[in-house]
Protein backbone atom coordinates (compact mmCIF):
# COMPACT_ATOMS: atom_id res chain seq x y z
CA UNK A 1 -21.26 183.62 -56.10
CA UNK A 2 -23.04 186.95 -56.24
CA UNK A 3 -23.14 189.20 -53.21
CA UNK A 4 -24.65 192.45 -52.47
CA UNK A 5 -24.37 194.42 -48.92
CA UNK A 6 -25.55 196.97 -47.64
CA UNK A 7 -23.37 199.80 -46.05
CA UNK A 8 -21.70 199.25 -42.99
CA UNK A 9 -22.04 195.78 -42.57
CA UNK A 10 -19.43 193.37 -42.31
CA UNK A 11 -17.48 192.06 -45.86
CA UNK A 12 -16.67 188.84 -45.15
CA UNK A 13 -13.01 187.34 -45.94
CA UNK A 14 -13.56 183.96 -47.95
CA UNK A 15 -10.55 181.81 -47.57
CA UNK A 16 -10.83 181.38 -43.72
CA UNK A 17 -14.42 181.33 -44.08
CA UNK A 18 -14.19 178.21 -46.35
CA UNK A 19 -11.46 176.76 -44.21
CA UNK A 20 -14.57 176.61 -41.48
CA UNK A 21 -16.70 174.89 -44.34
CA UNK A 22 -13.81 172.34 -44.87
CA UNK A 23 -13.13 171.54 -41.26
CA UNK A 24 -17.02 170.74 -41.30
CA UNK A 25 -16.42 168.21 -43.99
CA UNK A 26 -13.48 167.30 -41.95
CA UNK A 27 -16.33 166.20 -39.16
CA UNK A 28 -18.57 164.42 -42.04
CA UNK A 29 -16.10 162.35 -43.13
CA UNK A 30 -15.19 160.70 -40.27
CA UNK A 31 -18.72 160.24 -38.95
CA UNK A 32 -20.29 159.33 -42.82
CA UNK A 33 -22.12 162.62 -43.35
CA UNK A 34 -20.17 162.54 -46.74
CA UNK A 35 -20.66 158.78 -47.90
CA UNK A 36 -24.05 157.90 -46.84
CA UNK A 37 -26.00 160.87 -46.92
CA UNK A 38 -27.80 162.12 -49.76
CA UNK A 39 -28.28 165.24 -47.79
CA UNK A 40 -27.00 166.77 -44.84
CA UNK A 41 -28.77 169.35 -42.87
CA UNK A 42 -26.77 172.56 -41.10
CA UNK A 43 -27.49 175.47 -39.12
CA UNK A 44 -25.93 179.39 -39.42
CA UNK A 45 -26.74 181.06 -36.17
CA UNK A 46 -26.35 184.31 -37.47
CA UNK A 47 -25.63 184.76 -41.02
CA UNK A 48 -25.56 188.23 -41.31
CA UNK A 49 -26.56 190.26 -44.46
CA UNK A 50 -23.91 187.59 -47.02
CA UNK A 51 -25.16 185.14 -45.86
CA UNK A 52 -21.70 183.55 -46.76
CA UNK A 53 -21.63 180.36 -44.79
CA UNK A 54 -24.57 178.83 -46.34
CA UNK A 55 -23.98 180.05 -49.94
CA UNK A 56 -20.08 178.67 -49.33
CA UNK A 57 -21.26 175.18 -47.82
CA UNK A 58 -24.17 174.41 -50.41
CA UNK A 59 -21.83 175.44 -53.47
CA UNK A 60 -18.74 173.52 -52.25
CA UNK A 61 -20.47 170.49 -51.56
CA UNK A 62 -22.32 170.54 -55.08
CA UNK A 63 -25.51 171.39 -53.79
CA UNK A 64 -25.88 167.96 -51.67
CA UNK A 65 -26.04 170.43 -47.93
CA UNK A 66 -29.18 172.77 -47.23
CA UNK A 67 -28.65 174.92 -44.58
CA UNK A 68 -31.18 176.78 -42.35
CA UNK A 69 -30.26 180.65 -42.07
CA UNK A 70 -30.86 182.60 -39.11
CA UNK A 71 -30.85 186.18 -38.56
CA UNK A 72 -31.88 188.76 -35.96
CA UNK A 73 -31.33 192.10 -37.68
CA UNK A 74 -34.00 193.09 -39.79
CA UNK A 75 -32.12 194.71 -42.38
CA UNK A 76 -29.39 191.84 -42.56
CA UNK A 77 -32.09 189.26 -43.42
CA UNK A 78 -33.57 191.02 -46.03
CA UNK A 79 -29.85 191.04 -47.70
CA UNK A 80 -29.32 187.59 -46.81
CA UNK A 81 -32.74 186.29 -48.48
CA UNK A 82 -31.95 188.79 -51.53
CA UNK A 83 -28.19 187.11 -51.36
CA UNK A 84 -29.52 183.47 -51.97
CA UNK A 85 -32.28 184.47 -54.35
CA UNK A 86 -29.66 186.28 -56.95
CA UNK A 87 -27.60 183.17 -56.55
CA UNK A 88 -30.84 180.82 -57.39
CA UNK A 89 -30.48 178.69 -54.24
CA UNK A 90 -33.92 179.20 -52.72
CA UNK A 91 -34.27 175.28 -53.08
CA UNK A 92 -31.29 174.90 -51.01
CA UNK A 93 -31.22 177.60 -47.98
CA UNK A 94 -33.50 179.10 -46.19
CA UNK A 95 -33.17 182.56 -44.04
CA UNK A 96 -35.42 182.55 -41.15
CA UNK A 97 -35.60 185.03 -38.63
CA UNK A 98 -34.24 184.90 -34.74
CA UNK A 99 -36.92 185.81 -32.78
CA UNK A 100 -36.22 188.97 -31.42
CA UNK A 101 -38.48 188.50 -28.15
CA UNK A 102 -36.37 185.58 -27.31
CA UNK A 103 -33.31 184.70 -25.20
CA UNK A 104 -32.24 181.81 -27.25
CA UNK A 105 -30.09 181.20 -30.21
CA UNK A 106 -31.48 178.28 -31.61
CA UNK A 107 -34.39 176.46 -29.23
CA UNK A 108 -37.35 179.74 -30.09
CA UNK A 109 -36.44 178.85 -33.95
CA UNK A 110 -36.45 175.12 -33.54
CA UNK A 111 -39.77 175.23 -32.59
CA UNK A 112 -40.96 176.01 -36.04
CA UNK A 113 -39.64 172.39 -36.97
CA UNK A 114 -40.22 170.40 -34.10
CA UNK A 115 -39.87 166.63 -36.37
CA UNK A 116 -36.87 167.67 -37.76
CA UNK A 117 -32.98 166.72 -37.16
CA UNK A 118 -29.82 168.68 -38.16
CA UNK A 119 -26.39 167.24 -38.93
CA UNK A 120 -24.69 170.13 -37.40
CA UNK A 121 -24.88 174.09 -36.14
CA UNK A 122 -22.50 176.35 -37.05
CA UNK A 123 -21.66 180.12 -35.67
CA UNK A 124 -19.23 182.79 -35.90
CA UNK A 125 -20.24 185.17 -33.14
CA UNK A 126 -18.97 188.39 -32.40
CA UNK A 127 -15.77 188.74 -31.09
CA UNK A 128 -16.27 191.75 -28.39
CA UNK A 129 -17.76 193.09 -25.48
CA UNK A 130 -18.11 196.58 -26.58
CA UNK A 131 -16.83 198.66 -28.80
CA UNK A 132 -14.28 199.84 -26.65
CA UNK A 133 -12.92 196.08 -25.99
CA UNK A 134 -11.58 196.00 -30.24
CA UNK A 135 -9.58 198.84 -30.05
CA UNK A 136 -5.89 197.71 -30.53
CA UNK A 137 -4.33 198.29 -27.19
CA UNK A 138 -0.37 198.86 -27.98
CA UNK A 139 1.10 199.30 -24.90
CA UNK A 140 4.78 198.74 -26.13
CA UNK A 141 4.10 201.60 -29.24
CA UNK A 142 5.90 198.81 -31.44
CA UNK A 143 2.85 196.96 -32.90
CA UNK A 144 2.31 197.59 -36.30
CA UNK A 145 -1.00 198.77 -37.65
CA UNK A 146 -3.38 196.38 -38.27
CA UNK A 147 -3.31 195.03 -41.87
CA UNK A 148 -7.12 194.66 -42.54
CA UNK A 149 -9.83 197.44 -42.10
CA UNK A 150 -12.68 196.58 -39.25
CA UNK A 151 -15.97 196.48 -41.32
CA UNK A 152 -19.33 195.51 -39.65
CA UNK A 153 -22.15 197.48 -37.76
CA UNK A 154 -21.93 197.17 -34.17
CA UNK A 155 -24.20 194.32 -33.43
CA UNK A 156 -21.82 192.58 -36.24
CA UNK A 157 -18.65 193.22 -34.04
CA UNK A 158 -20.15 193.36 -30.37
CA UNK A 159 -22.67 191.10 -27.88
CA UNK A 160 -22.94 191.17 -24.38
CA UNK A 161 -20.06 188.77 -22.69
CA UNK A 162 -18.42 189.03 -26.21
CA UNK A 163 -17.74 185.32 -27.79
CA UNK A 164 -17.69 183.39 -24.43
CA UNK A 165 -20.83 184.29 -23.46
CA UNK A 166 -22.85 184.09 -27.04
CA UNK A 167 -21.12 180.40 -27.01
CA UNK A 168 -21.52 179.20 -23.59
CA UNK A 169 -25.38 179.90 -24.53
CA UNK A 170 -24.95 177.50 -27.17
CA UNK A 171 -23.48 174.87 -24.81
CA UNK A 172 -26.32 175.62 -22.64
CA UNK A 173 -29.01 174.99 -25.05
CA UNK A 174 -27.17 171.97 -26.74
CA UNK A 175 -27.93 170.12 -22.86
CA UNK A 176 -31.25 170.73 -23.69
CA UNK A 177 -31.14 169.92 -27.33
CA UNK A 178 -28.63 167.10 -27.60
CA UNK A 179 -29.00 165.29 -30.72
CA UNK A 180 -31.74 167.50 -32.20
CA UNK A 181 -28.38 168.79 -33.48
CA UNK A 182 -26.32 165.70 -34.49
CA UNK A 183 -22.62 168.52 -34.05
CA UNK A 184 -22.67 171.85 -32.32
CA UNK A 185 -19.59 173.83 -33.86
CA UNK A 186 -18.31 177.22 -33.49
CA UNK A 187 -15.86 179.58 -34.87
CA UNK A 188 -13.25 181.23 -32.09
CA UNK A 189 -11.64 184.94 -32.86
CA UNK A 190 -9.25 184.94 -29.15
CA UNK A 191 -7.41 182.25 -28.15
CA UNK A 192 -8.33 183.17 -24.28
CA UNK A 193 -11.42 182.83 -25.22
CA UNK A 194 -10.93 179.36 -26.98
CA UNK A 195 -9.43 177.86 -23.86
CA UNK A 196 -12.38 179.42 -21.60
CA UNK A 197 -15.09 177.65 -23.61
CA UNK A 198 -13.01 174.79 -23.37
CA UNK A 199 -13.15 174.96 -19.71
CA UNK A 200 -17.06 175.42 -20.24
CA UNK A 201 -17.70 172.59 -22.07
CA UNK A 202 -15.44 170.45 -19.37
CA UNK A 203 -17.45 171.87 -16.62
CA UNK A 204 -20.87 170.89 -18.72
CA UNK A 205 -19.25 167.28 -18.50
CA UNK A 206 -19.38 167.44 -22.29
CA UNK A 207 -16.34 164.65 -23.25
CA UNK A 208 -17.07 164.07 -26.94
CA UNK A 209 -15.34 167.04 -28.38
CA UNK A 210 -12.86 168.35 -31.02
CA UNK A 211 -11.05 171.06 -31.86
CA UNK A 212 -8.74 173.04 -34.35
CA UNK A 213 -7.10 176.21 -35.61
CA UNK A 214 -7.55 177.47 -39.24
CA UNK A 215 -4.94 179.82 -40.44
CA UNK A 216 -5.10 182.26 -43.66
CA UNK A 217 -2.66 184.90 -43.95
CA UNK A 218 -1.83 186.99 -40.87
CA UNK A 219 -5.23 185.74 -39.51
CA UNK A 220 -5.58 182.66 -36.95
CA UNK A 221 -8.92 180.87 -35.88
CA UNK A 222 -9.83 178.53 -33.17
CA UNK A 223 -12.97 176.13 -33.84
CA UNK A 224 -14.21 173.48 -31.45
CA UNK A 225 -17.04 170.82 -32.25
CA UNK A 226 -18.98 168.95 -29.30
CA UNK A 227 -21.92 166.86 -29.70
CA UNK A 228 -24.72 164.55 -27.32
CA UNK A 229 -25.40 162.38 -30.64
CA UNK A 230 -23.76 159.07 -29.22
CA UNK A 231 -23.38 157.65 -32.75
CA UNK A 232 -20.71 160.38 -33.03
CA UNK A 233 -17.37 159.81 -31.92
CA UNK A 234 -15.44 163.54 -32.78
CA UNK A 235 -12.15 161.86 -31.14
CA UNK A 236 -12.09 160.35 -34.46
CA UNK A 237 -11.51 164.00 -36.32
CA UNK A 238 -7.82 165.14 -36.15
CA UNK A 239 -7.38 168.11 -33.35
CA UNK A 240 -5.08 169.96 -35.53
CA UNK A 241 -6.22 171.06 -39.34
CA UNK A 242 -2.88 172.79 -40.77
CA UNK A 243 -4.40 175.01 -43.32
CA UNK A 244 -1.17 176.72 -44.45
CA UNK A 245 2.28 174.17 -45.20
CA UNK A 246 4.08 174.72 -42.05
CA UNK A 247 2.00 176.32 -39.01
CA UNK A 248 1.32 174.17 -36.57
CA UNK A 249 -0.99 174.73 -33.25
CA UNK A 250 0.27 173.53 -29.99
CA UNK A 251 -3.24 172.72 -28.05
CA UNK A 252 -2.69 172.72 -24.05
CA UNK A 253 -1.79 168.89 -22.37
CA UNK A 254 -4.92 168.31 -21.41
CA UNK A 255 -7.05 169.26 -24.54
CA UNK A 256 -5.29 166.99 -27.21
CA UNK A 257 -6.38 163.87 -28.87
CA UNK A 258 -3.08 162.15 -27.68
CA UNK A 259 -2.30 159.13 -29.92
CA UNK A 260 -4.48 155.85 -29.20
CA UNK A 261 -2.84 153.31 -26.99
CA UNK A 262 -2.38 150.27 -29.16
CA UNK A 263 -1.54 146.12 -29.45
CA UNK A 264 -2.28 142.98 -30.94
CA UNK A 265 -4.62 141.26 -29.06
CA UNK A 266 -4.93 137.70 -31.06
CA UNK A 267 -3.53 136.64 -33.81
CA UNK A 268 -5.61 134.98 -36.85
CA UNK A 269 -5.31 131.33 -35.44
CA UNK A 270 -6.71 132.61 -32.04
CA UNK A 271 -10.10 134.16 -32.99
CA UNK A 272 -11.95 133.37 -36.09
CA UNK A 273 -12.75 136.77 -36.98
CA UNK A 274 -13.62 140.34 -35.68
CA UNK A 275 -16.77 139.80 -34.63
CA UNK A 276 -15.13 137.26 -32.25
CA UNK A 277 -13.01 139.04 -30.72
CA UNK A 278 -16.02 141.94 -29.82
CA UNK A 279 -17.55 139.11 -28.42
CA UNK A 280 -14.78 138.60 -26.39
CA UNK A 281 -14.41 141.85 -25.09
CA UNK A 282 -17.99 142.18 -24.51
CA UNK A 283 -18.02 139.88 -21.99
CA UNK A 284 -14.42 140.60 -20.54
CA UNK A 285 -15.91 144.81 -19.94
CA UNK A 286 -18.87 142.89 -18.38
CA UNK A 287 -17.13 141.03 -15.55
CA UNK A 288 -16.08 144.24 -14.50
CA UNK A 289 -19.58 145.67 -14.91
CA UNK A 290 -18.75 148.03 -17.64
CA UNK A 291 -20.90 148.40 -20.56
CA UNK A 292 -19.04 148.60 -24.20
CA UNK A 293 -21.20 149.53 -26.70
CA UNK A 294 -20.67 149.63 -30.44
CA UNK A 295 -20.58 152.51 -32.28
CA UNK A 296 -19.94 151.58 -35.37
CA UNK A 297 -19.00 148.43 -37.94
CA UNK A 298 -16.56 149.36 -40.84
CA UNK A 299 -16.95 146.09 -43.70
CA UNK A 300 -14.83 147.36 -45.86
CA UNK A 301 -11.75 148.42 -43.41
CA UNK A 302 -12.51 145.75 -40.67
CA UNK A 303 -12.70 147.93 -37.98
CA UNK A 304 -15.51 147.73 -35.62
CA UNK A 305 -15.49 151.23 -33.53
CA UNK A 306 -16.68 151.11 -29.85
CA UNK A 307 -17.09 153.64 -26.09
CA UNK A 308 -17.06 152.78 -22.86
CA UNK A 309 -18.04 154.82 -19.50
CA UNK A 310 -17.02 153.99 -16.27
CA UNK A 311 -17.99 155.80 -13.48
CA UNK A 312 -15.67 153.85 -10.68
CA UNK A 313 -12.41 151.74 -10.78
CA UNK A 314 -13.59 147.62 -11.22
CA UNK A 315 -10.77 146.37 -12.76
CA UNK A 316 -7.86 147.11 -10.48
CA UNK A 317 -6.94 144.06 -8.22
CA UNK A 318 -7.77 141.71 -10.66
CA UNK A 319 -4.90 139.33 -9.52
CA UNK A 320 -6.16 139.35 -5.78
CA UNK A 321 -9.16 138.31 -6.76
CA UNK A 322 -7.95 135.41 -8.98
CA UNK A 323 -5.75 134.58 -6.07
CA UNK A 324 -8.96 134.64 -3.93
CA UNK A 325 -10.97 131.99 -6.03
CA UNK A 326 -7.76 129.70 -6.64
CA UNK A 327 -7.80 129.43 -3.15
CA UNK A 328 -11.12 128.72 -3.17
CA UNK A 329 -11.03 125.87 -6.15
CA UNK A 330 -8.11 124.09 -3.95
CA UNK A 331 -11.07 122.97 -1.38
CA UNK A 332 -9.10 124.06 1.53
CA UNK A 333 -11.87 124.91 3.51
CA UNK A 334 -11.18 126.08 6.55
CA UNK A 335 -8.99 128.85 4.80
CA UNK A 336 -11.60 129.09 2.01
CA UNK A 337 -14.12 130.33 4.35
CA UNK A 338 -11.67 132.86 6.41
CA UNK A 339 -10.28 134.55 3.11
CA UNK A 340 -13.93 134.52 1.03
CA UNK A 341 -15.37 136.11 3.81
CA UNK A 342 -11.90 138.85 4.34
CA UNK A 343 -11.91 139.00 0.61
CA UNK A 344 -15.52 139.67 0.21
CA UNK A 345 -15.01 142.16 2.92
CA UNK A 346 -12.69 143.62 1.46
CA UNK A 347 -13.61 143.98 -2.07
CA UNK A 348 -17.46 145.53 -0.22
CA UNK A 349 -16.08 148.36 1.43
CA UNK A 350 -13.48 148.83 -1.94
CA UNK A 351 -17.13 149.23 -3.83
CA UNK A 352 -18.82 150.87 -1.66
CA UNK A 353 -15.84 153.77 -1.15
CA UNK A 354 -16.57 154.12 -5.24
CA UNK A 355 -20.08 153.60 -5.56
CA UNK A 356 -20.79 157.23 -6.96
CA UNK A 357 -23.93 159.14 -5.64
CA UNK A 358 -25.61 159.43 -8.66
CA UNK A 359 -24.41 158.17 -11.91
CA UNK A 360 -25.96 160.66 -14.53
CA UNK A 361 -24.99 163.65 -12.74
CA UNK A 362 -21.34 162.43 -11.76
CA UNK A 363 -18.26 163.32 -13.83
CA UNK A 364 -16.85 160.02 -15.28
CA UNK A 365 -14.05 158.21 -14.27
CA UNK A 366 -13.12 157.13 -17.21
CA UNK A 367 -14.07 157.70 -20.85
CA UNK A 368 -12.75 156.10 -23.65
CA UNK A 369 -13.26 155.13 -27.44
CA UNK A 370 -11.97 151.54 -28.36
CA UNK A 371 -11.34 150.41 -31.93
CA UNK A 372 -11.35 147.00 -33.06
CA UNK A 373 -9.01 146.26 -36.13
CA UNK A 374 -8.09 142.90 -38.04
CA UNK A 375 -4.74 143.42 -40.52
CA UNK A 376 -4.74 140.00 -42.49
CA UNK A 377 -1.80 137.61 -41.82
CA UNK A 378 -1.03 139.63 -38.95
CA UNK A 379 -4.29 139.38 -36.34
CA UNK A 380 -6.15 141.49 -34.50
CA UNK A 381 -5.24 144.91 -32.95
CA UNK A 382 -6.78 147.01 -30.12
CA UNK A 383 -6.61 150.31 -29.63
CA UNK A 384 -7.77 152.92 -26.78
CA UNK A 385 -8.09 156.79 -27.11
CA UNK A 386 -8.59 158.75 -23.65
CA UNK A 387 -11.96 160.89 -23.94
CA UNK A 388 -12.28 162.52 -20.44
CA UNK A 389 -12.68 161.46 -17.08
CA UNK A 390 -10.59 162.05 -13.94
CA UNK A 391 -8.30 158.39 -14.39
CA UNK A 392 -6.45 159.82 -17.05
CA UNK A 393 -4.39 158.18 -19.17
CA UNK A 394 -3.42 155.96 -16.32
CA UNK A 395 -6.07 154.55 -15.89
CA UNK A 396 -6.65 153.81 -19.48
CA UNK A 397 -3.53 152.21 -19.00
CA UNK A 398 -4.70 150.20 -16.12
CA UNK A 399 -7.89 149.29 -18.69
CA UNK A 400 -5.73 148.03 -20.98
CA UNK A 401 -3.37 146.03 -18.88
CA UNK A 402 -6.18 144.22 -17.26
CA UNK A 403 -7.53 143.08 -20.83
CA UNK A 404 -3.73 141.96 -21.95
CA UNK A 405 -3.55 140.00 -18.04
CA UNK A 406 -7.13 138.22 -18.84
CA UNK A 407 -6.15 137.21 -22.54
CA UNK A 408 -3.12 135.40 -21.19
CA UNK A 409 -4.96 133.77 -18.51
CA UNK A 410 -7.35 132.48 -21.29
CA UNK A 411 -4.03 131.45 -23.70
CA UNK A 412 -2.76 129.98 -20.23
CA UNK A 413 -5.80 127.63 -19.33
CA UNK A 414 -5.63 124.41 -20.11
CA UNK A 415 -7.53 123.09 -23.16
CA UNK A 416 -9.94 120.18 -23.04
């Protein structure tokens, strides 16, 4: 690559800026960006006058992305267009500017394609609130001087609300958005700030997230993906990308991917094959009035890839309610009619106590990504991964334990 910038503006670092470009492929991978697609389609809000995230994503994936550039300051975008010309990738990015009339980041410049989709955004916005905010505060007088020079204009280092702000506009718009943008991602510079857009995104009721830290050098990065596209399951993508041998990130409790909860289900001689067992479970998430829907159907690995949302507890008390309609199959039915009508009772008000005010505005109760795996000679697995919602873990649990109870009841019945 060929680059050219004016003075003062920022000079980009490459390594960590091609660790962000490899995380991305990270994302593709798992959700078939790089297998089936002839082309994928990415954002830059922001590119500034290298324009280095677009040149670095179209080169490294041998010219198969084409990225959409956008820049607000004038200067920067006539360095950025000059960038990709001397580097003869006209066909493959273009620089566009950021309206600036406009209070948006992406929706004002969206408008000038209004049939088209994008795989994914991308941004690295200014770390500060002012100038005043990236001075090195040493309060101890042992820090040691920073190791890299601060480079960039002011709008290049500063925006109002510094990174949590410029971001949590990007969450904003993405609720208006959704899957315009198949993956919203974004680049983090403070780790206070990382956890605070975490917080954002929680408080958005956005569940279908990732997130990861890219190291080079002295130098650490947070990113975090989210996405509305729900043919995109970002559970799937590890939480933690080690990018140098040994460096680990410790993410807080509550924002890992913990590790899938996992067990064979049926073995070969039980179900005929793994579209037989979806069946199965189909049906089972029905009864209790939950809707599984398939994501996605791996051939080649047999794996079929599902979600469910639940927005109240129906599958505790699963035994008193067999009990209930035992009791009712014995024809007693003087205590039939006493219990049915306690039971009913019973199981009403239960419902009613978690019949949620409004479904598409409530917080979940449960979230969770279900895979569906057949190992040959050995059967068929299931495995649950905790997205959000206030149940938990234990409640996936619960989940879980209630589809293990009603497979043995099935093994238990007697055959005719």
């Amino acid at each position: 690559l060929t680059l050219e910038l004016p003075p003062n503006k920022l000079v980009p670092t490459l390594p960590l800026r091609l660790n962000y470009i490899h995380w991305l492929e990270d994302i593709g991978s798992v959700i078939d960006w790089m297998e089936t697609r002839k082309e994928v389609h990415g954002i830059d809000i922001g590119c500034g006058a290298s324009c280095i995230y677009p040149l670095l994503a179209v080169v490294q994936s041998n010219r198969r992305w084409k990225m959409l550039a956008i820049e607000k300051n004038e200067l920067s975008l006539i360095s950025a267009k000059a960038n990709v010309t001397s580097n003869s990738l006209e066909d493959y990015i273009t620089v566009v500017p950021q309206p600036t009339d406009g209070s948006t980041l992406l929706t004002d410049v969206l408008k000038n394609f209004p049939n088209k989709k994008f795989d994914f955004c991308m941004c690295n916005p200014p770390f500060y609130d002012s100038a005043a905010s990236h001075e090195v505060c040493n309060r101890t007088g042992k820090r040691r001087e920073p190791t890299n020079a601060i480079t960039g204009s002011g709008e290049e280092l500063c925006t109002p609300g510094g990174e949590v702000h410029f971001v949590g506009q990007l969450i904003r718009e993405s609720l208006v958005l959704k899957d315009r943008i198949s993956v919203y991602t974004t680049m983090i510079g403070h780790k206070q700030s990382y956890e605070e857009i975490l917080r954002l995104l929680k408080r958005s009721n956005i569940h279908n997230v990732t997130m990861s830290r890219l190291c080079q050098g002295n130098t650490t990065r947070w990113s975090i993906a989210w996405s509305h596209d729900v043919g995109v399951l970002l559970s799937r993508v590890h939480t933690m990308q080690e990018t140098i041998t040994g460096h680990s990130e410790q993410f807080p409790k509550s924002c890992k991917n913990q590790k899938p909860m996992t067990c064979r289900i049926f073995t070969e001689e039980e179900m005929p094959s793994i579209s037989a067992v979806y069946d199965f479970l189909i049906e089972l998430f029905k009864s209790i009035e939950i809707n599984l829907r398939m994501v996605k159907k791996y051939e080649k690995t047999s794996e079929i890839v599902c979600e469910f949302i639940a927005y109240q507890n129906t599958w505790s008390h699963q035994r008193r309610k067999r009990r209930y309609d035992k009791l009712a199959a014995s024809h007693i039915k003087d205590h039939l009619n006493a219990t049915s009508a306690d039971s009913s009772k019973r199981l009403k008000l239960e419902n009613d106590e978690h019949q949620p005010q409004d479904i598409e505005t409530c917080d979940p109760h449960l979230k969770a990504t279900v895979y569906i795996n057949h190992k040959e000679c050995v059967g068929y697995f299931l495995s649950m991964q905790h997205i959000g919602g206030i149940a938990g873990r234990d409640g996936l649990n619960q989940v879980l334990q209630f589809i293990k109870n009603s497979i043995q009841l099935r093994k238990d019945l007697p055959t005719k």
